[in-house]
PDB file of N, CA and C in Angstrom:
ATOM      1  N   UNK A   1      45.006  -7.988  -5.008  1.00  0.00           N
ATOM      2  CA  UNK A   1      43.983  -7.569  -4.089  1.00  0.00           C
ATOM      3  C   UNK A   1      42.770  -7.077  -4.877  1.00  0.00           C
ATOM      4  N   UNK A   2      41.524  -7.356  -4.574  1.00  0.00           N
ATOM      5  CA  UNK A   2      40.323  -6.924  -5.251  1.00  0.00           C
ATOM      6  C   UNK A   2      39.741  -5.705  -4.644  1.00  0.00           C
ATOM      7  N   UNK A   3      38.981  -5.268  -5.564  1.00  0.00           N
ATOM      8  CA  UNK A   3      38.674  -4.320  -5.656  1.00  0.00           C
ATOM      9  C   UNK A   3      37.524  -4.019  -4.154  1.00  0.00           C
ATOM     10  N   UNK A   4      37.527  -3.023  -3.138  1.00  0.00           N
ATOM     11  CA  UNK A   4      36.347  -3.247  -2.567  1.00  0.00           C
ATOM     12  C   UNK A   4      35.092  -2.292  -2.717  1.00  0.00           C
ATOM     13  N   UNK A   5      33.991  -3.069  -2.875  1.00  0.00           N
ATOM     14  CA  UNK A   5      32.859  -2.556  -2.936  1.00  0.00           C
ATOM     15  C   UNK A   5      32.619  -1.278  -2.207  1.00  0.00           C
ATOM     16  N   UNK A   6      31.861  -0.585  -2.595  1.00  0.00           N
ATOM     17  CA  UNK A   6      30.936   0.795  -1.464  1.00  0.00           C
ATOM     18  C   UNK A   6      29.934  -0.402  -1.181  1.00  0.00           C
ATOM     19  N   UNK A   7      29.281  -0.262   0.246  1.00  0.00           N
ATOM     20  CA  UNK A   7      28.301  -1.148   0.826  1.00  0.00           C
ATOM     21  C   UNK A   7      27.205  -0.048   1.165  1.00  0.00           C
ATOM     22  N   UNK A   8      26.745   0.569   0.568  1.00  0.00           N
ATOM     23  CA  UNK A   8      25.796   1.261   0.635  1.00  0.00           C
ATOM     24  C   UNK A   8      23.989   0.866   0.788  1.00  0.00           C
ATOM     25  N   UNK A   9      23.108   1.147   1.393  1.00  0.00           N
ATOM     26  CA  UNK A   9      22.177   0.362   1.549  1.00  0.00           C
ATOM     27  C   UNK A   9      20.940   1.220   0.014  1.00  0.00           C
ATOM     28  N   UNK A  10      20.258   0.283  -0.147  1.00  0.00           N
ATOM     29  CA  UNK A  10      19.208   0.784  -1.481  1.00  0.00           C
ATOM     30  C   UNK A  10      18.174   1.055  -0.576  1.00  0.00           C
ATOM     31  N   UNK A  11      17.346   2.143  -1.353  1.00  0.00           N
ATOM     32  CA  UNK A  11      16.113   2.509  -0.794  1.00  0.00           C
ATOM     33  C   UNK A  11      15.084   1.375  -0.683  1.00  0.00           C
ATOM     34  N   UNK A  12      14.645   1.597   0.194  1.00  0.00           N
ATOM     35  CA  UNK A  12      13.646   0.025   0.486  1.00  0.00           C
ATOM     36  C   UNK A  12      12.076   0.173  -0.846  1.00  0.00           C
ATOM     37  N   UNK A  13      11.483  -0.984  -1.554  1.00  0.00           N
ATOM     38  CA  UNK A  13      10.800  -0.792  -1.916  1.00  0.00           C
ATOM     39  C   UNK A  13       9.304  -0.656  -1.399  1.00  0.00           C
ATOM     40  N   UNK A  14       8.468  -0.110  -2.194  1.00  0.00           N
ATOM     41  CA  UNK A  14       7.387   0.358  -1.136  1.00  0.00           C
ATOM     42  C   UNK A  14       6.026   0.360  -2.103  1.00  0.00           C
ATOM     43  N   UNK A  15       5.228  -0.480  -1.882  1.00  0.00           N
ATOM     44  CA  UNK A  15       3.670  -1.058  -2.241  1.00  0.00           C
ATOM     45  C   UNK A  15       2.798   0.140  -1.759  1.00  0.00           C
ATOM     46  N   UNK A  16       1.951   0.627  -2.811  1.00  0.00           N
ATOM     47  CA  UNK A  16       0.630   1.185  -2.037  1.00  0.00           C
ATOM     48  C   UNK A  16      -0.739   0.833  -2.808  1.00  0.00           C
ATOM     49  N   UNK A  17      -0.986   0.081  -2.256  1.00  0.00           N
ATOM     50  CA  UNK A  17      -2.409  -0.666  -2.870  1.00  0.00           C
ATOM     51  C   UNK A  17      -3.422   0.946  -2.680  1.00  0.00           C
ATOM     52  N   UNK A  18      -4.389   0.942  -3.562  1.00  0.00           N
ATOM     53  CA  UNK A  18      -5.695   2.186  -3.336  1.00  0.00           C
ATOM     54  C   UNK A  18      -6.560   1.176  -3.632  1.00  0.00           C
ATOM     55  N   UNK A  19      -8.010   2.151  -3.390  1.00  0.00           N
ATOM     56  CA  UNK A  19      -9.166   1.407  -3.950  1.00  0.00           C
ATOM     57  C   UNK A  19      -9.876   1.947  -5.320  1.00  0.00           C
ATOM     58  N   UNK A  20      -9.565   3.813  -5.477  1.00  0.00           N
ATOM     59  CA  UNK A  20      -9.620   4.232  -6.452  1.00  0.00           C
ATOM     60  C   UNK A  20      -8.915   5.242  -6.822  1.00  0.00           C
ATOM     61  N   UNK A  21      -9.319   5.539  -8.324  1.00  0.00           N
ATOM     62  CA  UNK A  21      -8.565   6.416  -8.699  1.00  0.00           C
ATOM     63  C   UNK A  21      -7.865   7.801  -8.078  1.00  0.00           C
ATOM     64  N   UNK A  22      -8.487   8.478  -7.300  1.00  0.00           N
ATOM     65  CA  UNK A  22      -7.899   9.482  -6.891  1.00  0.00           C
ATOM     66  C   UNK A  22      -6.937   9.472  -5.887  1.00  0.00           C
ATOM     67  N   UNK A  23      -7.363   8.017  -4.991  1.00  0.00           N
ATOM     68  CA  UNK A  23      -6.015   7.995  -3.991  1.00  0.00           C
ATOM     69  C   UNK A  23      -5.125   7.761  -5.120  1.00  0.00           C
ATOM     70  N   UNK A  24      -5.155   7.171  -6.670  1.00  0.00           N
ATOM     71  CA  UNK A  24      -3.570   6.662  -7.112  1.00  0.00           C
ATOM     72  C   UNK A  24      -3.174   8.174  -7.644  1.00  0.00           C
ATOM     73  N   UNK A  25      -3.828   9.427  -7.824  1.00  0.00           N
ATOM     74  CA  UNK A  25      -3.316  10.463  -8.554  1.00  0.00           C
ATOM     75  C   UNK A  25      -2.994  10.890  -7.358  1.00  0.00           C
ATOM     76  N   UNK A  26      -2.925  11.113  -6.024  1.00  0.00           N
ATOM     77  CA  UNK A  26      -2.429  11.423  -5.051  1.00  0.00           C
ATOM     78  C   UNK A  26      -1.175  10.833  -4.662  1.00  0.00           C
ATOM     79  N   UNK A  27      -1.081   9.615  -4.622  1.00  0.00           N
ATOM     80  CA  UNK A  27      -0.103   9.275  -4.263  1.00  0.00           C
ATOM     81  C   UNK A  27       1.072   9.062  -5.420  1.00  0.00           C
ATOM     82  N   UNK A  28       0.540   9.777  -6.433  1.00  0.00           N
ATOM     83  CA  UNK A  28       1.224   9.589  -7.922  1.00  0.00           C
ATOM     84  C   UNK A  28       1.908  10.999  -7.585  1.00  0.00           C
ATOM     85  N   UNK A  29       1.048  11.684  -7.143  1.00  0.00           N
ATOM     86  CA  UNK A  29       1.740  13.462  -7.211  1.00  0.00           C
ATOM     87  C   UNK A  29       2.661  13.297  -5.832  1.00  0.00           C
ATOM     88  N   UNK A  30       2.033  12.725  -4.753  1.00  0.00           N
ATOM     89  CA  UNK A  30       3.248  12.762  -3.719  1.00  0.00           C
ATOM     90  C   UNK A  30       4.690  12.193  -4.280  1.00  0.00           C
ATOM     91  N   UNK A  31       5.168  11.095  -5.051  1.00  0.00           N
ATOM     92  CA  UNK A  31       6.182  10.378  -5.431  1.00  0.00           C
ATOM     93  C   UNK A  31       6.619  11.498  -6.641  1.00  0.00           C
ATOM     94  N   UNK A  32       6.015  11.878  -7.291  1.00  0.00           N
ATOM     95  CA  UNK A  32       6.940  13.172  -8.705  1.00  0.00           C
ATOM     96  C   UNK A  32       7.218  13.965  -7.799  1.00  0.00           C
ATOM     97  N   UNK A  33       6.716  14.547  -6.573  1.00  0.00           N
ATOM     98  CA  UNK A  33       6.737  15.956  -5.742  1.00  0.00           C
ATOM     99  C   UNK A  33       8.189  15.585  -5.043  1.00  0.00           C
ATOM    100  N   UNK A  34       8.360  14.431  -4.735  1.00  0.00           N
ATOM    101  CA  UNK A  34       9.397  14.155  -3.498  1.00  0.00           C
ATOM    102  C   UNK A  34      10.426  13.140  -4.054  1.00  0.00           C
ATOM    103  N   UNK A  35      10.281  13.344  -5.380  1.00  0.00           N
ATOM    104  CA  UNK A  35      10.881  12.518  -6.201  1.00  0.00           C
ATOM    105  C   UNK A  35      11.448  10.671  -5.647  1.00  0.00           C
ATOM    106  N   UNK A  36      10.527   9.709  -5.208  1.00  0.00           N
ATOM    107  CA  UNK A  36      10.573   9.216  -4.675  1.00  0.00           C
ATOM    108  C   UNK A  36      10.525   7.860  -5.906  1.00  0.00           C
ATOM    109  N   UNK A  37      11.722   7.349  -6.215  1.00  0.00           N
ATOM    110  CA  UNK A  37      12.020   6.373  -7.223  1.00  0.00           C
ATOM    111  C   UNK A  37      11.560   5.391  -6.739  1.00  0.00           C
ATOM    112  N   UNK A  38      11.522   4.553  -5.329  1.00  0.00           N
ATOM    113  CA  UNK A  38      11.793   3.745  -4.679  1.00  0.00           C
ATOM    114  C   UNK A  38       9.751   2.860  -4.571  1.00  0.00           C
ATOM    115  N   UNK A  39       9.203   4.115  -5.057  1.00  0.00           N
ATOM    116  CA  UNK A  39       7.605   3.417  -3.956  1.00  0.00           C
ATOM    117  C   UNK A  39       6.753   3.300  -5.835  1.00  0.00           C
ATOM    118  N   UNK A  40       6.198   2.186  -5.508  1.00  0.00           N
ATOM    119  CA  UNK A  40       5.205   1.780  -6.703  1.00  0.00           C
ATOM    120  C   UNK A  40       3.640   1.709  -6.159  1.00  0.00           C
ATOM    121  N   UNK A  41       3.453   1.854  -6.980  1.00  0.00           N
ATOM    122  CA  UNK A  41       1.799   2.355  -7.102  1.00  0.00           C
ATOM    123  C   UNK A  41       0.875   1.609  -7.951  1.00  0.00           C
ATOM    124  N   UNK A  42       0.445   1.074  -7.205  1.00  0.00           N
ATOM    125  CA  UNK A  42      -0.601  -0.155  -7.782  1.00  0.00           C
ATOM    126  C   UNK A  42      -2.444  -0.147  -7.317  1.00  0.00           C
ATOM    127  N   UNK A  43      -2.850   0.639  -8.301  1.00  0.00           N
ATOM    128  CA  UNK A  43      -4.408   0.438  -8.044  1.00  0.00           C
ATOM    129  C   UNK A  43      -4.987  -0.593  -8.554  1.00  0.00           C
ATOM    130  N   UNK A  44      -6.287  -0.580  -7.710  1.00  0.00           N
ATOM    131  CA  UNK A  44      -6.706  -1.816  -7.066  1.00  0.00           C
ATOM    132  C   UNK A  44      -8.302  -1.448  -7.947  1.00  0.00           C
ATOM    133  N   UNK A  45      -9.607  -2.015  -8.656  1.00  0.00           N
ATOM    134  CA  UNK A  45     -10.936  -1.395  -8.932  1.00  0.00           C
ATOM    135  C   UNK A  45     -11.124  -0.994  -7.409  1.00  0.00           C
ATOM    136  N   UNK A  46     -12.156  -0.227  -7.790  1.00  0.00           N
ATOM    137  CA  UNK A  46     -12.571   0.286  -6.543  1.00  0.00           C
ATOM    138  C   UNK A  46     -13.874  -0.308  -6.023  1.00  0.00           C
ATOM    139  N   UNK A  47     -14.082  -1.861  -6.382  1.00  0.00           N
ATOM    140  CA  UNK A  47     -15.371  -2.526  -5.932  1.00  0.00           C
ATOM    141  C   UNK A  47     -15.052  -3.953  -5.268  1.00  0.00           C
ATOM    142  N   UNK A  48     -13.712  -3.762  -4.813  1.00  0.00           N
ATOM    143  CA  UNK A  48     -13.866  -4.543  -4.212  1.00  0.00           C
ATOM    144  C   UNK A  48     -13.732  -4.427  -2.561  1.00  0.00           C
ATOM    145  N   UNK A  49     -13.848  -4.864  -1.420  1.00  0.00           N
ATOM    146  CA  UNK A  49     -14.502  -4.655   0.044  1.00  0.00           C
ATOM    147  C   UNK A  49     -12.611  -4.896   0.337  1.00  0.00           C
ATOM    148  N   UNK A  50     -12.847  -4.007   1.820  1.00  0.00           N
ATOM    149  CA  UNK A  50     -10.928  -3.533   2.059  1.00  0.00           C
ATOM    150  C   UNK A  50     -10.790  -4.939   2.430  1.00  0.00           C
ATOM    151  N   UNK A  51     -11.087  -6.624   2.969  1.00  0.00           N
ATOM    152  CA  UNK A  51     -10.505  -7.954   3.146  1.00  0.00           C
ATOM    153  C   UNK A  51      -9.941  -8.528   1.947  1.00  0.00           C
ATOM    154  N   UNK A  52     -10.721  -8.078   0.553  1.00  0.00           N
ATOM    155  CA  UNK A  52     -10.373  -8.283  -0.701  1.00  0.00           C
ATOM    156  C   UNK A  52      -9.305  -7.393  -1.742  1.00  0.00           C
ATOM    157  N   UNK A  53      -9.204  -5.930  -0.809  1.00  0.00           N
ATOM    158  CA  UNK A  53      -7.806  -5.468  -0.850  1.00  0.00           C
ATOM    159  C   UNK A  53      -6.879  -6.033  -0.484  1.00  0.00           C
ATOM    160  N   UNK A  54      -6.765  -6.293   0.812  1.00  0.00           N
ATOM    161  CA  UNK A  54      -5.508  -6.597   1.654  1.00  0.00           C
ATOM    162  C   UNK A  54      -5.303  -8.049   1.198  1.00  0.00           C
ATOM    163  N   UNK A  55      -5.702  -8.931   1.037  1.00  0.00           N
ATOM    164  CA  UNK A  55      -5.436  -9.892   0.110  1.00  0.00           C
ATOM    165  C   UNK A  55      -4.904 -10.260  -0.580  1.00  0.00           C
ATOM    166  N   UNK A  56      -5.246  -8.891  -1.864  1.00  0.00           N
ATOM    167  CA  UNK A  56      -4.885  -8.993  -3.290  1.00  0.00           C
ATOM    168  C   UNK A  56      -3.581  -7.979  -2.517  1.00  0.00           C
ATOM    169  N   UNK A  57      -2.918  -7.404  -1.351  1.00  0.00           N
ATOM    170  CA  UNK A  57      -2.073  -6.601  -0.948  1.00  0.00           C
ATOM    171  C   UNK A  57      -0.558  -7.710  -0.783  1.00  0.00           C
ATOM    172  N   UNK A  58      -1.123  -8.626  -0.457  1.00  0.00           N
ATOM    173  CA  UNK A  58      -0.410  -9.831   0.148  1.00  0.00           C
ATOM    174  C   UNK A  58      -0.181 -10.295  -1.073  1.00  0.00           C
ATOM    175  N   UNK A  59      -0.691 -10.497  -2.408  1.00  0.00           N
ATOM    176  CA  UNK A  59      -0.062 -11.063  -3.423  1.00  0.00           C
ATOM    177  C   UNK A  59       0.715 -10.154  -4.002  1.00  0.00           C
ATOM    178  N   UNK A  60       0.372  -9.040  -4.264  1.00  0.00           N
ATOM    179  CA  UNK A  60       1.041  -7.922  -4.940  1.00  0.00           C
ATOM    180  C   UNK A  60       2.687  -7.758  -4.356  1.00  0.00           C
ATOM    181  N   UNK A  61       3.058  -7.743  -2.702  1.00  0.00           N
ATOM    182  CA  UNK A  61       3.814  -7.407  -2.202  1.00  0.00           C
ATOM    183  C   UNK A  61       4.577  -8.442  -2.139  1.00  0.00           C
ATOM    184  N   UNK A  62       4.434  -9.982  -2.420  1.00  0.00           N
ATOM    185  CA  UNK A  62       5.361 -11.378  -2.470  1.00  0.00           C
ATOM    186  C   UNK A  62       5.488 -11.243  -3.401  1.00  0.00           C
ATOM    187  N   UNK A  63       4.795 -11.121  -4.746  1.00  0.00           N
ATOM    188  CA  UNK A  63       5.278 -11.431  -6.506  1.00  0.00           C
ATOM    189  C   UNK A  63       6.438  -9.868  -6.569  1.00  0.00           C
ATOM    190  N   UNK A  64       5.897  -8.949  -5.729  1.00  0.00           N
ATOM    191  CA  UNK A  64       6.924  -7.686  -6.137  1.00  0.00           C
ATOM    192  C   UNK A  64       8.074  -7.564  -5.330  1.00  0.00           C
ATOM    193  N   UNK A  65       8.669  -8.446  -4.275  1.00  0.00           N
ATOM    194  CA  UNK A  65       9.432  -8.387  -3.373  1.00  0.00           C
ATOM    195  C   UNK A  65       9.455  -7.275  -2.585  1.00  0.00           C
ATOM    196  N   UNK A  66       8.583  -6.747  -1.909  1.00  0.00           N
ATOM    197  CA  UNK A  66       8.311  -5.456  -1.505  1.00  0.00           C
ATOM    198  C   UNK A  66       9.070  -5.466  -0.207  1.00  0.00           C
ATOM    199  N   UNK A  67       9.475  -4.350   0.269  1.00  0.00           N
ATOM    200  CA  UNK A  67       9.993  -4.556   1.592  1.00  0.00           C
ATOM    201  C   UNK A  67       8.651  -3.895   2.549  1.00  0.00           C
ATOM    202  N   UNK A  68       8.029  -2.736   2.079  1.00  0.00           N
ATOM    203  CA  UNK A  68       6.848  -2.748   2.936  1.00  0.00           C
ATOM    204  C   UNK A  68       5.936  -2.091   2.202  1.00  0.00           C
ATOM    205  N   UNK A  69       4.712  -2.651   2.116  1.00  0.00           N
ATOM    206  CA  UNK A  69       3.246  -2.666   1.720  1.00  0.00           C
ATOM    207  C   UNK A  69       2.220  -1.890   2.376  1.00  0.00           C
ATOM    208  N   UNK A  70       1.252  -0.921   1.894  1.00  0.00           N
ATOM    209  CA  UNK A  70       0.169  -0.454   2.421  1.00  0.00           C
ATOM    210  C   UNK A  70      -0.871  -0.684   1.405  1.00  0.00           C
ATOM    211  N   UNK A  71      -1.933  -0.419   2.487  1.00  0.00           N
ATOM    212  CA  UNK A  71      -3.169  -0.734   1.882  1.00  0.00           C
ATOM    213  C   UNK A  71      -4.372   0.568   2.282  1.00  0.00           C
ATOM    214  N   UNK A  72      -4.781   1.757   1.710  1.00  0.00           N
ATOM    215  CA  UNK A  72      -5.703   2.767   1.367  1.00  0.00           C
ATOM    216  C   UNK A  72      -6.991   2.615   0.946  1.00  0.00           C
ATOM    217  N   UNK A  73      -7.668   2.680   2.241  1.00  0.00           N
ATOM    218  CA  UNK A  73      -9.043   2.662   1.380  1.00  0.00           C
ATOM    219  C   UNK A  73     -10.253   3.449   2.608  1.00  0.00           C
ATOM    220  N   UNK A  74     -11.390   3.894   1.822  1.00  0.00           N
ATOM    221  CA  UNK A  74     -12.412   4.361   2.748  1.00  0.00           C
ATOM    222  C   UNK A  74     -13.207   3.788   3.783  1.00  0.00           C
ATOM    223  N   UNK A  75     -13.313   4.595   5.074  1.00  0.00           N
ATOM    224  CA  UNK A  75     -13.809   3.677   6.002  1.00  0.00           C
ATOM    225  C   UNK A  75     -15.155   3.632   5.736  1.00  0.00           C
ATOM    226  N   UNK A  76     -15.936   4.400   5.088  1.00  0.00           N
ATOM    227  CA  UNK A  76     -17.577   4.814   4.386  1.00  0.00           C
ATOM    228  C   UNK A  76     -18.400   3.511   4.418  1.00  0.00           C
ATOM    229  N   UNK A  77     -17.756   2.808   3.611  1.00  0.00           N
ATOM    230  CA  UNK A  77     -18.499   1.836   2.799  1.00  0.00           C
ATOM    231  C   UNK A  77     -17.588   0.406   3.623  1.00  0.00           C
ATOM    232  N   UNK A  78     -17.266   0.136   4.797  1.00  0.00           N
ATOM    233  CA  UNK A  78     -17.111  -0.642   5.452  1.00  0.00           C
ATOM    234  C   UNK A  78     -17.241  -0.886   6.941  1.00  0.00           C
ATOM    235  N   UNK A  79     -17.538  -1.832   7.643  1.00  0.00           N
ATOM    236  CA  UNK A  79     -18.213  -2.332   8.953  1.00  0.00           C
ATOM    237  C   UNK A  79     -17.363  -2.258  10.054  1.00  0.00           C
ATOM    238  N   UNK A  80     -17.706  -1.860  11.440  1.00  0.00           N
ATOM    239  CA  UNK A  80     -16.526  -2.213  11.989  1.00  0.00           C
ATOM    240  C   UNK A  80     -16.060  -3.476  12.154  1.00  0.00           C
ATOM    241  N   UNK A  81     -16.959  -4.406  11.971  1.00  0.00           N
ATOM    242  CA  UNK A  81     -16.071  -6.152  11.835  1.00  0.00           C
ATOM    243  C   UNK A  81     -15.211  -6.245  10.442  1.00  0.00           C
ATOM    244  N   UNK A  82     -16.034  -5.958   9.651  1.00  0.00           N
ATOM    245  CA  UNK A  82     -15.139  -5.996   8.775  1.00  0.00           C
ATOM    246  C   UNK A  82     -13.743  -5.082   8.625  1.00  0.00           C
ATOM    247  N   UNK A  83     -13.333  -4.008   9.082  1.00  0.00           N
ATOM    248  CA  UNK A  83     -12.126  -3.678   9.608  1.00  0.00           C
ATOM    249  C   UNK A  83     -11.496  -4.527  10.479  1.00  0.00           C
ATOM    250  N   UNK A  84     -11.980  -4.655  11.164  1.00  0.00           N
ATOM    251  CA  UNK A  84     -10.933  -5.805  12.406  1.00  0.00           C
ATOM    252  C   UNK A  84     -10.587  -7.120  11.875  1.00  0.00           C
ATOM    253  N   UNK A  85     -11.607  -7.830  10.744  1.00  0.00           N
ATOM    254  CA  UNK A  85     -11.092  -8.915   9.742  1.00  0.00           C
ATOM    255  C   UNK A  85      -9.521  -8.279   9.070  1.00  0.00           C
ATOM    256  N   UNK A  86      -9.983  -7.123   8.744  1.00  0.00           N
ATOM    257  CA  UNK A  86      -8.673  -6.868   7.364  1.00  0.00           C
ATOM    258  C   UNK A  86      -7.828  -6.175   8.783  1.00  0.00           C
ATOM    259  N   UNK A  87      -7.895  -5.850   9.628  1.00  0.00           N
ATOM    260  CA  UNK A  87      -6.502  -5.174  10.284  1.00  0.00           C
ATOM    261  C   UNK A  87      -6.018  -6.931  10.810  1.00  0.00           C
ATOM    262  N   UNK A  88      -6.794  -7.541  11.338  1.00  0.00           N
ATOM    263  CA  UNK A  88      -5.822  -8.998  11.807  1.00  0.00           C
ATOM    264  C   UNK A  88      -5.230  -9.406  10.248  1.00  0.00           C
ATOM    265  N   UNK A  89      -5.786  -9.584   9.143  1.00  0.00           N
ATOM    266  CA  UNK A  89      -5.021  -9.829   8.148  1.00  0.00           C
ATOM    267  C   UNK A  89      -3.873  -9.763   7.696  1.00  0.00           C
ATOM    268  N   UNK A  90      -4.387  -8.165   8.112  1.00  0.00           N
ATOM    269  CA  UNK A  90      -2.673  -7.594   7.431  1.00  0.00           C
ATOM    270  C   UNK A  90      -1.491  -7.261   8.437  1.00  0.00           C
ATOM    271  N   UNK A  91      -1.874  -7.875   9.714  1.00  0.00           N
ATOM    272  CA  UNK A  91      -0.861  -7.597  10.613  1.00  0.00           C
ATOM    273  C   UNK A  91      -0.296  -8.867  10.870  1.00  0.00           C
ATOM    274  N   UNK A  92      -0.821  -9.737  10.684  1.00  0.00           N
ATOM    275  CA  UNK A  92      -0.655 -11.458   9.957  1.00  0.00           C
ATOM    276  C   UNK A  92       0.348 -11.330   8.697  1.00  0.00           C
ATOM    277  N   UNK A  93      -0.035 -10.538   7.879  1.00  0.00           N
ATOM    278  CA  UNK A  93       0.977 -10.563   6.803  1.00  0.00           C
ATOM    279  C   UNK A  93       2.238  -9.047   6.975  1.00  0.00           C
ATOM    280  N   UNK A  94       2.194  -8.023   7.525  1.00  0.00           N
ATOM    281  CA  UNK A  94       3.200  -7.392   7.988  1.00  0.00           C
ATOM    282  C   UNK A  94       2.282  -6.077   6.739  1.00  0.00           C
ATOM    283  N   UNK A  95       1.581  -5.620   7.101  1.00  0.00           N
ATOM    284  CA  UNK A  95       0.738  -4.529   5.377  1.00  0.00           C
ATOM    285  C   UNK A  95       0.375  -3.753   6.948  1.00  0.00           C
ATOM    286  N   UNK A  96       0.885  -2.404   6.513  1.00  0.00           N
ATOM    287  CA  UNK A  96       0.177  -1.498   7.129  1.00  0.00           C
ATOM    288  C   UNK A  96      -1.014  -0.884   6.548  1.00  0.00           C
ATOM    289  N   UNK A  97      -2.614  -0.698   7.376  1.00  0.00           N
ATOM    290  CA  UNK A  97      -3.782  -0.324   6.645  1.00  0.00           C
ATOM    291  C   UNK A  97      -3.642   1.218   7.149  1.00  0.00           C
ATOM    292  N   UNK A  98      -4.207   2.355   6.182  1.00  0.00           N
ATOM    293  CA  UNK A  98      -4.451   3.523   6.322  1.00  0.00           C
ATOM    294  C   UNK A  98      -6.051   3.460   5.930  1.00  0.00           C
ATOM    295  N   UNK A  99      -6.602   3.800   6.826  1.00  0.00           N
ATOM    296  CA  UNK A  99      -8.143   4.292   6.426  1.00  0.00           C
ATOM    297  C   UNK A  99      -8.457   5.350   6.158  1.00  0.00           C
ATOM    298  N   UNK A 100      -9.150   6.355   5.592  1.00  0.00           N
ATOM    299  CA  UNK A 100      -9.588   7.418   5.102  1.00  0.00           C
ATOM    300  C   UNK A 100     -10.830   7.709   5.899  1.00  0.00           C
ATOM    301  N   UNK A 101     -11.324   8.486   6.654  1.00  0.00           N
ATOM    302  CA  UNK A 101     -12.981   8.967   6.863  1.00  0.00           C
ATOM    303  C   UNK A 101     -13.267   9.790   6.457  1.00  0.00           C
ATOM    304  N   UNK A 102     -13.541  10.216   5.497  1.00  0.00           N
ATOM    305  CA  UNK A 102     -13.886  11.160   4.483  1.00  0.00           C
ATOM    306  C   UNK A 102     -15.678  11.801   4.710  1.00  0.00           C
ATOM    307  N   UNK A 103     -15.428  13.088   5.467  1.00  0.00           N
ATOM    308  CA  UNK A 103     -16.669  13.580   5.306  1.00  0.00           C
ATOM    309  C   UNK A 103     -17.332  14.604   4.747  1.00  0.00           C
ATOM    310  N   UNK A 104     -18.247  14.338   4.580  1.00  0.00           N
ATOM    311  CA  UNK A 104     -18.797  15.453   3.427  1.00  0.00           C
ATOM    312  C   UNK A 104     -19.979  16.560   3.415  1.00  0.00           C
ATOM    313  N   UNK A 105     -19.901  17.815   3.788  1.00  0.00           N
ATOM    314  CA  UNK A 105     -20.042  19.036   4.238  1.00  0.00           C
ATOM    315  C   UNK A 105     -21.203  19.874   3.644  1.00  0.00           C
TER     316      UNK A 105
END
């Protein structure tokens, strides 16, 4: 008789595209804080427009076998068409978008 396995499930892997540096030291300190092995962190320059994120989100998350993908970036410096381009995108490809409105006082 063989031996039987534990069938235990693995933590799902987890994509977070940014646009710059400080979302990746944020989301660098959330993963050491919560000790979170499972989520990778992949910044993105920060010049390129959020359709050319989510994009490069969709390659990142097929070459990395990701089980689920986000994509971080400021709503500042983008249109409302151009949001509704990148939210049909990425709901086309299964990438949840988080926008930021960052205002300044």
């Amino acid at each position: 008789m063989g031996r039987i396995r534990n069938k235990t499930k693995s933590n799902p892997i987890i994509g977070i595209l940014c646009e710059g540096e400080s979302e990746k030291q944020y989301f660098t300190m959330l993963k050491q804080k919560y000790r979170l092995a499972n989520i990778k962190v992949k910044i993105v320059a920060a010049d390129l427009s959020g359709k050319s994120l989510v994009e490069k989100a969709v390659k990142f998350g097929k070459y990395n076998h990701l089980d689920k993908t986000y994509v971080v970036f400021d709503r500042d410096e983008h249109s409302k068409d151009e949001l509704r381009k990148c939210a049909k995108l990425a709901r086309k490809n299964d990438i949840t978008i988080r926008v930021v409105l960052v205002k300044s006082f």
